[in-house]
PDB file of N, CA and C in Angstrom:
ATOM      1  N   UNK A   1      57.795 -10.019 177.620  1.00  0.00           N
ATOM      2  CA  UNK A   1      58.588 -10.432 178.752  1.00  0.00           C
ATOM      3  C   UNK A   1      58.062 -11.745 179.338  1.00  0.00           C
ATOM      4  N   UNK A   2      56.627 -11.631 179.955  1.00  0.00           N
ATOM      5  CA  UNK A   2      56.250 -13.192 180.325  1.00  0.00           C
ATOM      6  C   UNK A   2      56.257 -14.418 179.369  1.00  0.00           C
ATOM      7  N   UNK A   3      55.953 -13.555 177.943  1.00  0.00           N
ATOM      8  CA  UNK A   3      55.991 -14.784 177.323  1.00  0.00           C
ATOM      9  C   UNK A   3      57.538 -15.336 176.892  1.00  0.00           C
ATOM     10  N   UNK A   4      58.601 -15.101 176.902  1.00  0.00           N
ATOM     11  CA  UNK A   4      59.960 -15.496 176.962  1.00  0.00           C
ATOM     12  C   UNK A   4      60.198 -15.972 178.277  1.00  0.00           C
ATOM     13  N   UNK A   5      59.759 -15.722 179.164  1.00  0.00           N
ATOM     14  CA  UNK A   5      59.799 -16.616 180.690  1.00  0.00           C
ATOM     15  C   UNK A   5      59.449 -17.743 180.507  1.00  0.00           C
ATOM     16  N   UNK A   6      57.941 -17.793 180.007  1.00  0.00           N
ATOM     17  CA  UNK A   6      57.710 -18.760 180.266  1.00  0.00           C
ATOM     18  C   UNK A   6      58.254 -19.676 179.217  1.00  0.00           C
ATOM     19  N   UNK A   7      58.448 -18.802 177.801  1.00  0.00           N
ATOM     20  CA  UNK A   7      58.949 -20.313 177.284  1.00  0.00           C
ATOM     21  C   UNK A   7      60.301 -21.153 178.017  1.00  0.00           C
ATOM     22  N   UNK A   8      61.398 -20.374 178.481  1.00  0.00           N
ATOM     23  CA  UNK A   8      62.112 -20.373 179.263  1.00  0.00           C
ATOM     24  C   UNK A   8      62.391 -21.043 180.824  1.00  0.00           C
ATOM     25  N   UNK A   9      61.188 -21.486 180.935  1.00  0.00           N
ATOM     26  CA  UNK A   9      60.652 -22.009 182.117  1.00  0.00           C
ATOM     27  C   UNK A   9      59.972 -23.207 181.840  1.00  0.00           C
ATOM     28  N   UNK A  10      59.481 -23.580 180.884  1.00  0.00           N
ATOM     29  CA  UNK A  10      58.586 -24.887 179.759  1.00  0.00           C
ATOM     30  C   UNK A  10      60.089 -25.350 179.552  1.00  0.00           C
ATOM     31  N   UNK A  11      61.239 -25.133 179.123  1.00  0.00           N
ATOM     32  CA  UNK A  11      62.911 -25.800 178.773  1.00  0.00           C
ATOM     33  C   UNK A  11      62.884 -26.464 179.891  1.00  0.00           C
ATOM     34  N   UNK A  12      63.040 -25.802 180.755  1.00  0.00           N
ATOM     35  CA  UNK A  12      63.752 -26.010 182.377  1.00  0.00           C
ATOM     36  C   UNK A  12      63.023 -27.000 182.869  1.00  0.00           C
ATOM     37  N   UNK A  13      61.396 -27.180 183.057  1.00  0.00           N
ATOM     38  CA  UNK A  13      60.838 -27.397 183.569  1.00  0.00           C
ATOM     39  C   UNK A  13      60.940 -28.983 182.958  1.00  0.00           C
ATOM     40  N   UNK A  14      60.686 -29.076 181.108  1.00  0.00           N
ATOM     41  CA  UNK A  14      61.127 -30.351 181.019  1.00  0.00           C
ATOM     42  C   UNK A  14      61.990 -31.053 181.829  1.00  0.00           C
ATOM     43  N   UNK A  15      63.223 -30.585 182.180  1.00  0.00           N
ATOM     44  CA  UNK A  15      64.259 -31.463 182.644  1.00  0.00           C
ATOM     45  C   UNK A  15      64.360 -31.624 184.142  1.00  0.00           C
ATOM     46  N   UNK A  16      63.932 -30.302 184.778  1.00  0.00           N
ATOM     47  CA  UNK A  16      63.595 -30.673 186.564  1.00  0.00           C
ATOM     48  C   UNK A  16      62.368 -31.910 186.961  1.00  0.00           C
ATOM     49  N   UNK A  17      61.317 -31.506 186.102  1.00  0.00           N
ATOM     50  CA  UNK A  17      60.429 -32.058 186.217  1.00  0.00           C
ATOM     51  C   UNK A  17      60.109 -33.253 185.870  1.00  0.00           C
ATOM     52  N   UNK A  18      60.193 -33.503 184.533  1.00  0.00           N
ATOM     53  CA  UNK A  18      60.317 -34.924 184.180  1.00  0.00           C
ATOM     54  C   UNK A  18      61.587 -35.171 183.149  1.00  0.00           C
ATOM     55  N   UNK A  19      62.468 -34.986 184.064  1.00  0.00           N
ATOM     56  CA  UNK A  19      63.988 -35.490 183.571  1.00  0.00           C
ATOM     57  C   UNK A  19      64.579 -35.774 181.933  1.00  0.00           C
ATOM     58  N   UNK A  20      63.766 -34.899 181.059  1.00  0.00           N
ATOM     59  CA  UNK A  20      63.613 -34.846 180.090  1.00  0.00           C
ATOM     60  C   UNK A  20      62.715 -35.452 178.997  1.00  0.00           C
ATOM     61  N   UNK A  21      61.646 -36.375 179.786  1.00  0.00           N
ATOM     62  CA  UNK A  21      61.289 -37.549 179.337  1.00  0.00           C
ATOM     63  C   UNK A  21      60.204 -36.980 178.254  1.00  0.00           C
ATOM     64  N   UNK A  22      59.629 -35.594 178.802  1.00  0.00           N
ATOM     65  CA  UNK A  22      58.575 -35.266 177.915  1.00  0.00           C
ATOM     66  C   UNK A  22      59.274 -33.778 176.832  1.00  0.00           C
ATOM     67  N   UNK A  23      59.204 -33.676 176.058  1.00  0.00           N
ATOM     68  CA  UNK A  23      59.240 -32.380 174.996  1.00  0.00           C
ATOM     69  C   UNK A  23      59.018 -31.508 175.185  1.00  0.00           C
ATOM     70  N   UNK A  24      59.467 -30.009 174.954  1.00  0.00           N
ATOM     71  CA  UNK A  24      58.533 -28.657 175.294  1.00  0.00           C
ATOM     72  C   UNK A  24      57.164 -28.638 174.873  1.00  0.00           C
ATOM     73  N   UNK A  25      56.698 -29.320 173.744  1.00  0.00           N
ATOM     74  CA  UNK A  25      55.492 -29.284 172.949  1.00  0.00           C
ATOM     75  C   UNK A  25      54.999 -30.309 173.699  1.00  0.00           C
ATOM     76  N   UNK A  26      55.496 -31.436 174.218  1.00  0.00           N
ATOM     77  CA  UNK A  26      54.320 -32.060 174.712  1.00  0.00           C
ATOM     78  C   UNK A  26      53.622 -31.506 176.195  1.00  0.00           C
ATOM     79  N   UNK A  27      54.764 -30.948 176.896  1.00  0.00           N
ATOM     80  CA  UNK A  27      54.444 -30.589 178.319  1.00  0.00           C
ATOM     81  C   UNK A  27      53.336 -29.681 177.977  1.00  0.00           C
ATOM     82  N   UNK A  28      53.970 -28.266 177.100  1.00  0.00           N
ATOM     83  CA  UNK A  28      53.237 -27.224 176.387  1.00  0.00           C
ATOM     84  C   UNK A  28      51.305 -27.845 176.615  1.00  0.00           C
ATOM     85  N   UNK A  29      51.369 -28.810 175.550  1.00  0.00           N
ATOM     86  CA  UNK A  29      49.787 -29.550 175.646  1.00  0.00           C
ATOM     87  C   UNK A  29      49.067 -29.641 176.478  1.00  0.00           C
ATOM     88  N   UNK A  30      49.835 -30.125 177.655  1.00  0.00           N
ATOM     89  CA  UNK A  30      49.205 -30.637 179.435  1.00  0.00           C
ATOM     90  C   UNK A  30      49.103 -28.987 179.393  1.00  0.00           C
ATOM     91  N   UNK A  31      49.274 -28.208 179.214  1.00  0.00           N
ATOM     92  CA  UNK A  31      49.085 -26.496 179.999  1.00  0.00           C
ATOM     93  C   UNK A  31      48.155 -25.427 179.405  1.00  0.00           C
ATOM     94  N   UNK A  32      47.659 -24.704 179.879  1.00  0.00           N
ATOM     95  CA  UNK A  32      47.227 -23.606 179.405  1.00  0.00           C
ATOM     96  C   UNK A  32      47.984 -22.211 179.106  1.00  0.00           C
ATOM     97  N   UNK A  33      48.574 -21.940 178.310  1.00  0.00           N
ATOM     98  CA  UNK A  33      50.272 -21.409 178.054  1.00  0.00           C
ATOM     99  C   UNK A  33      49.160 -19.974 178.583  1.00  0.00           C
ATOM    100  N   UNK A  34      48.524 -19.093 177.594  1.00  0.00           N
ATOM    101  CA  UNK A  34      48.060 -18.038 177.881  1.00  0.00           C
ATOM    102  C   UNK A  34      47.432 -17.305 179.248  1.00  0.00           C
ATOM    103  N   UNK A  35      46.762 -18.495 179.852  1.00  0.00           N
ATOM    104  CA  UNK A  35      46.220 -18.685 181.026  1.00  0.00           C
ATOM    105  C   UNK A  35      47.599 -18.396 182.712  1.00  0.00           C
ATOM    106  N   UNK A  36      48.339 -18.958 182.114  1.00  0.00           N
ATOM    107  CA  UNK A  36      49.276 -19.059 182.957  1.00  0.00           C
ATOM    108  C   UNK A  36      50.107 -17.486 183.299  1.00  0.00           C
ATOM    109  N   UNK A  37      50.100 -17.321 181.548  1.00  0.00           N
ATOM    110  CA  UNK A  37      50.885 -15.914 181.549  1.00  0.00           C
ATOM    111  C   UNK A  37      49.797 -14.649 181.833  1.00  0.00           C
ATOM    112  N   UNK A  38      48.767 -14.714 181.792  1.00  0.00           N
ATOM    113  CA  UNK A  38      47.382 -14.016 182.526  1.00  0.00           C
ATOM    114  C   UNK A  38      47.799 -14.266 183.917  1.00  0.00           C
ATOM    115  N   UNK A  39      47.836 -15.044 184.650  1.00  0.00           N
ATOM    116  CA  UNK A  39      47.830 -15.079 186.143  1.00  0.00           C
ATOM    117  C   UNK A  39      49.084 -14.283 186.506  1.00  0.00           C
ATOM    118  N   UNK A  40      50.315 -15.208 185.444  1.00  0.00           N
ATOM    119  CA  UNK A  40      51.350 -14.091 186.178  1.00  0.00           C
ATOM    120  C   UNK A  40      51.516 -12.515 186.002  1.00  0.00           C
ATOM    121  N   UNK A  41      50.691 -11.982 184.958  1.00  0.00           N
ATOM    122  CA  UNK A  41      50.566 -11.078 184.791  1.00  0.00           C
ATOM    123  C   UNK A  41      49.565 -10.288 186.365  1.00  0.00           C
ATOM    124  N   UNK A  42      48.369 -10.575 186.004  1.00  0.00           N
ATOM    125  CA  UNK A  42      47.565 -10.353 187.556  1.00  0.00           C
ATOM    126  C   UNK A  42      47.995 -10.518 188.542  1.00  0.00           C
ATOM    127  N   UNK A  43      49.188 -11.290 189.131  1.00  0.00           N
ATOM    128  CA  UNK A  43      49.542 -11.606 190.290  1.00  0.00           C
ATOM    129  C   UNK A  43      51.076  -9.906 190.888  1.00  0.00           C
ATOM    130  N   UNK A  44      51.641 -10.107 189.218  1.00  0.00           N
ATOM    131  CA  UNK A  44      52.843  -8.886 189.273  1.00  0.00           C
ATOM    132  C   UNK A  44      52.268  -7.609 189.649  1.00  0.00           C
ATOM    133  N   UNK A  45      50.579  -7.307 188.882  1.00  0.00           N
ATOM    134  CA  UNK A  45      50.028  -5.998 188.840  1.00  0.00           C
ATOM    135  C   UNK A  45      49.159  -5.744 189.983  1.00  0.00           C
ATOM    136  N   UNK A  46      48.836  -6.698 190.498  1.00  0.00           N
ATOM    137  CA  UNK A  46      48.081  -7.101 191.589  1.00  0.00           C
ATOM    138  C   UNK A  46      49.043  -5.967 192.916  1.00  0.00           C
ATOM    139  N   UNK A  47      50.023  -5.932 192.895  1.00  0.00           N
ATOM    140  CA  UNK A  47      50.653  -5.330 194.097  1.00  0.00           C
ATOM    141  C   UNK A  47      51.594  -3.831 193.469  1.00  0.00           C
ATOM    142  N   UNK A  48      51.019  -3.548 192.822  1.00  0.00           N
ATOM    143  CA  UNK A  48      51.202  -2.331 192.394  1.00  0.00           C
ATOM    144  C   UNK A  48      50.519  -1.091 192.673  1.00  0.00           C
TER     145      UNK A  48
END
């Protein structure tokens, strides 16, 4: 599930963010993909 978000969110984010200028793979690079989906994971379970 998070990980289809987020790829899903890496699409989007190209084009809100930098108006398409950068690639999913390049943004992907600037990020810590696993890291990210760890937090959102801890943050969902966190209030459970």
């Amino acid at each position: 599930m998070f990980e289809e978000t987020f790829d899903d969110a890496m699409e989007e984010a190209t084009y809100e963010a930098f108006e398409g200028k950068l690639s999913i793979e390049e943004l992907a690079a600037k990020l810590d993909r696993q890291q990210i989906i760890d937090r959102a994971i801890a943050l969902c379970t966190k209030n459970v």
